[in-house]
C-alpha atoms as a PDB file:
ATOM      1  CA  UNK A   1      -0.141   2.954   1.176  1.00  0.00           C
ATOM      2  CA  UNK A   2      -2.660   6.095   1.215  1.00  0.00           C
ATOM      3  CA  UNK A   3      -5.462   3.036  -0.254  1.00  0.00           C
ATOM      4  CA  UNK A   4      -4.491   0.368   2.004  1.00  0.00           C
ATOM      5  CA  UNK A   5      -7.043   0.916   4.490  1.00  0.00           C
ATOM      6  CA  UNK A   6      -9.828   0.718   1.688  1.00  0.00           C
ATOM      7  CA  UNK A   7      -8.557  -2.014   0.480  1.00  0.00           C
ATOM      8  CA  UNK A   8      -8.907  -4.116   3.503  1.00  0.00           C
ATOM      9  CA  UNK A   9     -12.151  -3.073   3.949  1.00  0.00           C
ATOM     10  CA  UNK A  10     -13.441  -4.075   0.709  1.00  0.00           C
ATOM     11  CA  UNK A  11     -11.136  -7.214   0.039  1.00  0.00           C
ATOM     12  CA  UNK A  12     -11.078  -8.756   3.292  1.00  0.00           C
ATOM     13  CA  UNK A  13     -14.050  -7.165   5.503  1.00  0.00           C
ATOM     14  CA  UNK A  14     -16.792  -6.647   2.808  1.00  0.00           C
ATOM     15  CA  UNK A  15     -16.076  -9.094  -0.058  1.00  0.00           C
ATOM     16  CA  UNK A  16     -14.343 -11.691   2.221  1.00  0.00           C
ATOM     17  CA  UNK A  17     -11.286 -12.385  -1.023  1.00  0.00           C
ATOM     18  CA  UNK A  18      -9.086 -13.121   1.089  1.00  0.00           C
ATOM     19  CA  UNK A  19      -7.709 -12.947   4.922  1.00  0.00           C
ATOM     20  CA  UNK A  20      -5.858  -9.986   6.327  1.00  0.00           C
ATOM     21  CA  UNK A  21      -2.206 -11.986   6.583  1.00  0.00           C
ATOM     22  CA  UNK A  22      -2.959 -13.076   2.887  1.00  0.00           C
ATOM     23  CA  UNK A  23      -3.747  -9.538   1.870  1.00  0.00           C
ATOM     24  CA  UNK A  24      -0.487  -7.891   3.623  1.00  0.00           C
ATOM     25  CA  UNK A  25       1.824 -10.654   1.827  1.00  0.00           C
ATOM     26  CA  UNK A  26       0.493  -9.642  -1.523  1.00  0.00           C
ATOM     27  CA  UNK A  27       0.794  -5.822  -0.484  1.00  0.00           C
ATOM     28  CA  UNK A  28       4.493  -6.625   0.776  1.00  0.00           C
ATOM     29  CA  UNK A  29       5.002  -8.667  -2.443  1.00  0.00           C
ATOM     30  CA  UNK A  30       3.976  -5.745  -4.650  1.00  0.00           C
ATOM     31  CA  UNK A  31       6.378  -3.641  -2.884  1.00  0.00           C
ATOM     32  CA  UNK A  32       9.169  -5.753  -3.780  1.00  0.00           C
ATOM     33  CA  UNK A  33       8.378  -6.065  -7.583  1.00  0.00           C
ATOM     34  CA  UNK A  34       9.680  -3.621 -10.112  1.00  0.00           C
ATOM     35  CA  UNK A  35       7.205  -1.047 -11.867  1.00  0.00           C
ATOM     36  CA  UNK A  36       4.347   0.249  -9.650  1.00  0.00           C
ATOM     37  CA  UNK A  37       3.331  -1.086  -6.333  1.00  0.00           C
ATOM     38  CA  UNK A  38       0.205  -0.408  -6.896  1.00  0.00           C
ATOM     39  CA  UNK A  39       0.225  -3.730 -10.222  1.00  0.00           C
ATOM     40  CA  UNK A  40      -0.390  -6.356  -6.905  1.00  0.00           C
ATOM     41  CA  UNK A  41      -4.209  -5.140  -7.412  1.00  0.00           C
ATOM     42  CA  UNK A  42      -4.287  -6.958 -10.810  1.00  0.00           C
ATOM     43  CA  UNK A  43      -3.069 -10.524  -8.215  1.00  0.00           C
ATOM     44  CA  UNK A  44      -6.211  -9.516  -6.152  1.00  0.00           C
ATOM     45  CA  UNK A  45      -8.192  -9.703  -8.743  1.00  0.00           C
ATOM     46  CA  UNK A  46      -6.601 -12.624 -10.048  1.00  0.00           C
ATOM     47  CA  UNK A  47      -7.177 -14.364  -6.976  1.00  0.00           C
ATOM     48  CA  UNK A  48     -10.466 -13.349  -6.511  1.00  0.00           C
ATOM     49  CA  UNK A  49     -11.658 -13.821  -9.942  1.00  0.00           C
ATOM     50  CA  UNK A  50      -9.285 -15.561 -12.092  1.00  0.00           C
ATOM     51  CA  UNK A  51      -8.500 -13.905 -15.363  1.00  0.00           C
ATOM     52  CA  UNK A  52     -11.629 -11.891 -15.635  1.00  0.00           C
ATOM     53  CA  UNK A  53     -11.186 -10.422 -12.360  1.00  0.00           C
ATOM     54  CA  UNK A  54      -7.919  -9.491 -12.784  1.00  0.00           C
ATOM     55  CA  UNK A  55      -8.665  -7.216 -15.947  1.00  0.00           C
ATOM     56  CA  UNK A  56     -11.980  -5.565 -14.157  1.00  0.00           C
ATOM     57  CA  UNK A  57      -9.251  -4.647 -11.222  1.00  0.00           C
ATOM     58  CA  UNK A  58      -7.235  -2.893 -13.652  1.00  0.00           C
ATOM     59  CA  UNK A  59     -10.420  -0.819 -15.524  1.00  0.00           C
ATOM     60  CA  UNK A  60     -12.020  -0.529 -12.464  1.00  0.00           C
ATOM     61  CA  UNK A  61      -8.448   0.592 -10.579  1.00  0.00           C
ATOM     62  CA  UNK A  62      -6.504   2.378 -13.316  1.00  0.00           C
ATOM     63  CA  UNK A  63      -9.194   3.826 -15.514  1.00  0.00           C
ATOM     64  CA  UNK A  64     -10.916   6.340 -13.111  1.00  0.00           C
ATOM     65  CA  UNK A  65      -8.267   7.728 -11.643  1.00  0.00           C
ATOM     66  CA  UNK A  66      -6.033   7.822 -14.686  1.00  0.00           C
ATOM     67  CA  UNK A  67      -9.454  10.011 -16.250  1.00  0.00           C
ATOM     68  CA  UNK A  68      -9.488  12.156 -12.773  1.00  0.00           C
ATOM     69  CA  UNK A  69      -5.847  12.820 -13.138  1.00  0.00           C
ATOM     70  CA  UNK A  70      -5.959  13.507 -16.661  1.00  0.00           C
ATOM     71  CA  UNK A  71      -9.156  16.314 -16.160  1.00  0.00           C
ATOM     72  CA  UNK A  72      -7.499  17.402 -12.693  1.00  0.00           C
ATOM     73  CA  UNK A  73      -4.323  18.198 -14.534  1.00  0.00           C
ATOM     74  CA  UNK A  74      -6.041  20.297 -17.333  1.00  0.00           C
ATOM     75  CA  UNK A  75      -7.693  22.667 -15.305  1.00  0.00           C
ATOM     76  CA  UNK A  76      -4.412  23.059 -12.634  1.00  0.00           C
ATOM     77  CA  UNK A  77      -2.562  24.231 -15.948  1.00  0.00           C
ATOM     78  CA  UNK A  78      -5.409  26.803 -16.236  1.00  0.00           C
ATOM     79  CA  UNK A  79      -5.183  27.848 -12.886  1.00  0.00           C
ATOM     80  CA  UNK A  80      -0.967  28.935 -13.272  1.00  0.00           C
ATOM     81  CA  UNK A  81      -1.657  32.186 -12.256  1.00  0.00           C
ATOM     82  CA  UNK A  82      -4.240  31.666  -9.065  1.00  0.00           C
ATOM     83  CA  UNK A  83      -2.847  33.197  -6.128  1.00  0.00           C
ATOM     84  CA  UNK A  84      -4.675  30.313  -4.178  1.00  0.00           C
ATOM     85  CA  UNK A  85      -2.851  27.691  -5.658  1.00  0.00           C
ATOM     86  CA  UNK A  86       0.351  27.245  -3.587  1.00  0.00           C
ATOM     87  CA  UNK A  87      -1.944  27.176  -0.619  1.00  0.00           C
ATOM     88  CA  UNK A  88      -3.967  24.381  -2.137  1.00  0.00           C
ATOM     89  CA  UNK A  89      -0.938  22.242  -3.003  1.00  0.00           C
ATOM     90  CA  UNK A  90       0.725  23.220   0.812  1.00  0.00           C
ATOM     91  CA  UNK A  91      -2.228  22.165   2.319  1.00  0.00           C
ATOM     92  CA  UNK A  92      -2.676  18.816   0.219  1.00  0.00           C
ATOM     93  CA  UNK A  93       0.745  17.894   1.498  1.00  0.00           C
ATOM     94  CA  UNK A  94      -0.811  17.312   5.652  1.00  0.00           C
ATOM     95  CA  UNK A  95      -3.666  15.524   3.703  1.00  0.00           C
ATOM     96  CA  UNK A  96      -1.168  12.898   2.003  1.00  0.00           C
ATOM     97  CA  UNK A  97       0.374  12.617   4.873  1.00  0.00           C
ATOM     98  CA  UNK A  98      -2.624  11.619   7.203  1.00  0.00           C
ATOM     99  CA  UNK A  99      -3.483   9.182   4.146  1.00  0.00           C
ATOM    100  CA  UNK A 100      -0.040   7.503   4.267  1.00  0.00           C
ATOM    101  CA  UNK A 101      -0.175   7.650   8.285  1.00  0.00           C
ATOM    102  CA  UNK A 102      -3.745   5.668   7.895  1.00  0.00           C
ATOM    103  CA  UNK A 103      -2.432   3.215   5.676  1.00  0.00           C
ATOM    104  CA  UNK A 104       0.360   1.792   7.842  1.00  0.00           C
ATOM    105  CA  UNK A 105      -1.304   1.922  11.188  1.00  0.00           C
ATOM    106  CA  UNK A 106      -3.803  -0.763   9.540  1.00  0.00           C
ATOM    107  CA  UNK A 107      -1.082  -2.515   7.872  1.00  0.00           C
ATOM    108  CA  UNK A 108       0.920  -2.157  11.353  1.00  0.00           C
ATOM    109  CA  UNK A 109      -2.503  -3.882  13.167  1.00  0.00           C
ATOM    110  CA  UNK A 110      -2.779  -6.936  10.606  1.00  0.00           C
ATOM    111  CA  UNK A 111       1.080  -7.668  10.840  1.00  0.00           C
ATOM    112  CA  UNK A 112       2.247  -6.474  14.447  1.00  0.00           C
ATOM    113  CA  UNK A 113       0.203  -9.511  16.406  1.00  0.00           C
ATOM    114  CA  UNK A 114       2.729 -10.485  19.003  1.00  0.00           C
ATOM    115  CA  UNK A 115       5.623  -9.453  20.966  1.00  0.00           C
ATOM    116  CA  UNK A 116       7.883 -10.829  18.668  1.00  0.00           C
ATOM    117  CA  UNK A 117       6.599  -9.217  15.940  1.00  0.00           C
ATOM    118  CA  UNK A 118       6.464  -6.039  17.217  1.00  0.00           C
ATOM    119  CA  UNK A 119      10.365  -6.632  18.434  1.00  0.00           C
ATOM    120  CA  UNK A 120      10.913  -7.214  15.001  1.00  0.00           C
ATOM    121  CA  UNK A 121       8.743  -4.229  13.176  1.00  0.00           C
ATOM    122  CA  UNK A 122      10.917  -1.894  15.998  1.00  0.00           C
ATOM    123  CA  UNK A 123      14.159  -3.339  14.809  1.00  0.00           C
ATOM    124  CA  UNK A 124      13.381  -3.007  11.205  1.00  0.00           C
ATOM    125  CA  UNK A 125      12.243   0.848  11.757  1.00  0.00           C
ATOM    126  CA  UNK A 126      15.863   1.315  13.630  1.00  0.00           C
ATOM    127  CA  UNK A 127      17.720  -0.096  10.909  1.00  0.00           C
ATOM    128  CA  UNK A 128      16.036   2.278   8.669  1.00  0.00           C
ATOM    129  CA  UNK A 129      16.443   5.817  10.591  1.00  0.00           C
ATOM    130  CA  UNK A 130      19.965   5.124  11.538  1.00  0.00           C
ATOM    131  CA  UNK A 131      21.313   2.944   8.149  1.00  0.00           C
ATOM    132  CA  UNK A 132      21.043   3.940   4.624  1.00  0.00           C
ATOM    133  CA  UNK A 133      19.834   0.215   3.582  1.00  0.00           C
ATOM    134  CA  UNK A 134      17.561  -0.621   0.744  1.00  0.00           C
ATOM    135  CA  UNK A 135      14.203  -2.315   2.371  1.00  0.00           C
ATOM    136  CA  UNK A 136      13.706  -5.035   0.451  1.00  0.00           C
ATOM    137  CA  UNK A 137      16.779  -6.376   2.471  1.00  0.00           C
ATOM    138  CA  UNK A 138      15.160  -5.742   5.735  1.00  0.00           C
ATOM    139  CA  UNK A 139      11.943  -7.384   4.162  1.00  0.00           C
ATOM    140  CA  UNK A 140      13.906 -10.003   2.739  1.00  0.00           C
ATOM    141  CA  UNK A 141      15.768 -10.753   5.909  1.00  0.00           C
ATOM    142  CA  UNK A 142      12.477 -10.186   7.527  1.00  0.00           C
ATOM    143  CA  UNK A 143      10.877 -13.081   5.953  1.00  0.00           C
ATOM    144  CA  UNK A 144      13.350 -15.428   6.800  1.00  0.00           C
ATOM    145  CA  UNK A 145      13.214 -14.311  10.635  1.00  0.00           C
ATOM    146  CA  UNK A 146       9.432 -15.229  10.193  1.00  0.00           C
ATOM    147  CA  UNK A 147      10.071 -18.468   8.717  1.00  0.00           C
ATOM    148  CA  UNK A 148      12.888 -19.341  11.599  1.00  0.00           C
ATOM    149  CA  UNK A 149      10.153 -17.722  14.309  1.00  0.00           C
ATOM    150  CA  UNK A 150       6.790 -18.583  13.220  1.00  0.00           C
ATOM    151  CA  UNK A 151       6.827 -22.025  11.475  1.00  0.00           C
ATOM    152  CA  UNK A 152       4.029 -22.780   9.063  1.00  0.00           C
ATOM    153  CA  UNK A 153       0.963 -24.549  11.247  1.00  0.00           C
END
């Protein structure tokens, strides 16, 4: 979620891939699947590219931060003993936060478009603070609202 907002800058503002509605269905999509969320990239690329853009989303994607991790990782080992390092990693945790916070607000603004969708997105969020109830039944039963609600045009 903490990339979203990049995401539809580059794939739908800059580059012009693909719409905003298309680009939340493939987000919600890659929620659903098994493994990591963030594998719906590589159908970005697909569909903005084909095959070949679909493997220079993964290298471009995977490979620099899996290299930043990997060097970031080394030199936290080295720093054990700091005694600034649990205030680094307290005050990374507000940071994640505002990037997680950023992410759904533009999500919420591409997908909350109407009164009824907003009734819905309120009812969902309920469910999910007062139920323990796995998501991809509310998205699930979400769709099908949509379908019932908002026929295809």
């Amino acid at each position: 979620m903490a990339a979203f907002p990049e995401m539809k800058i580059l794939t739908v503002d800059v580059h012009k891939w693909m719409t905003f509605p298309q680009l939340i269905h493939m987000y919600s999509v890659g929620q659903m699947a098994p493994g990591p969320n963030m594998m719906m990239i590589v159908a970005i690329g697909q569909w903005a590219g084909g095959l070949l853009g679909a493997i220079a989303v993964v290298v471009a994607f995977f490979g620099p931060t899996a290299l930043l991790a990997f060097v970031v990782a080394k030199g936290w080992r080295k720093l054990d003993k700091w005694p600034w390092r649990p205030s680094v990693q307290q005050g990374l945790a507000p940071v994640s936060i505002g990037l997680l916070l950023a992410g759904t607000v533009t999500m919420g603004r591409g997908a909350v478009t109407s009164f009824d969708t907003a009734v819905l997105a309120v009812g969902v969020l309920l469910m999910l603070l007062q139920y323990k109830i796995n998501p991809v039944l509310l998205v699930v039963a979400s769709a099908v609202i949509g379908l019932i609600d908002f026929p295809a045009k």
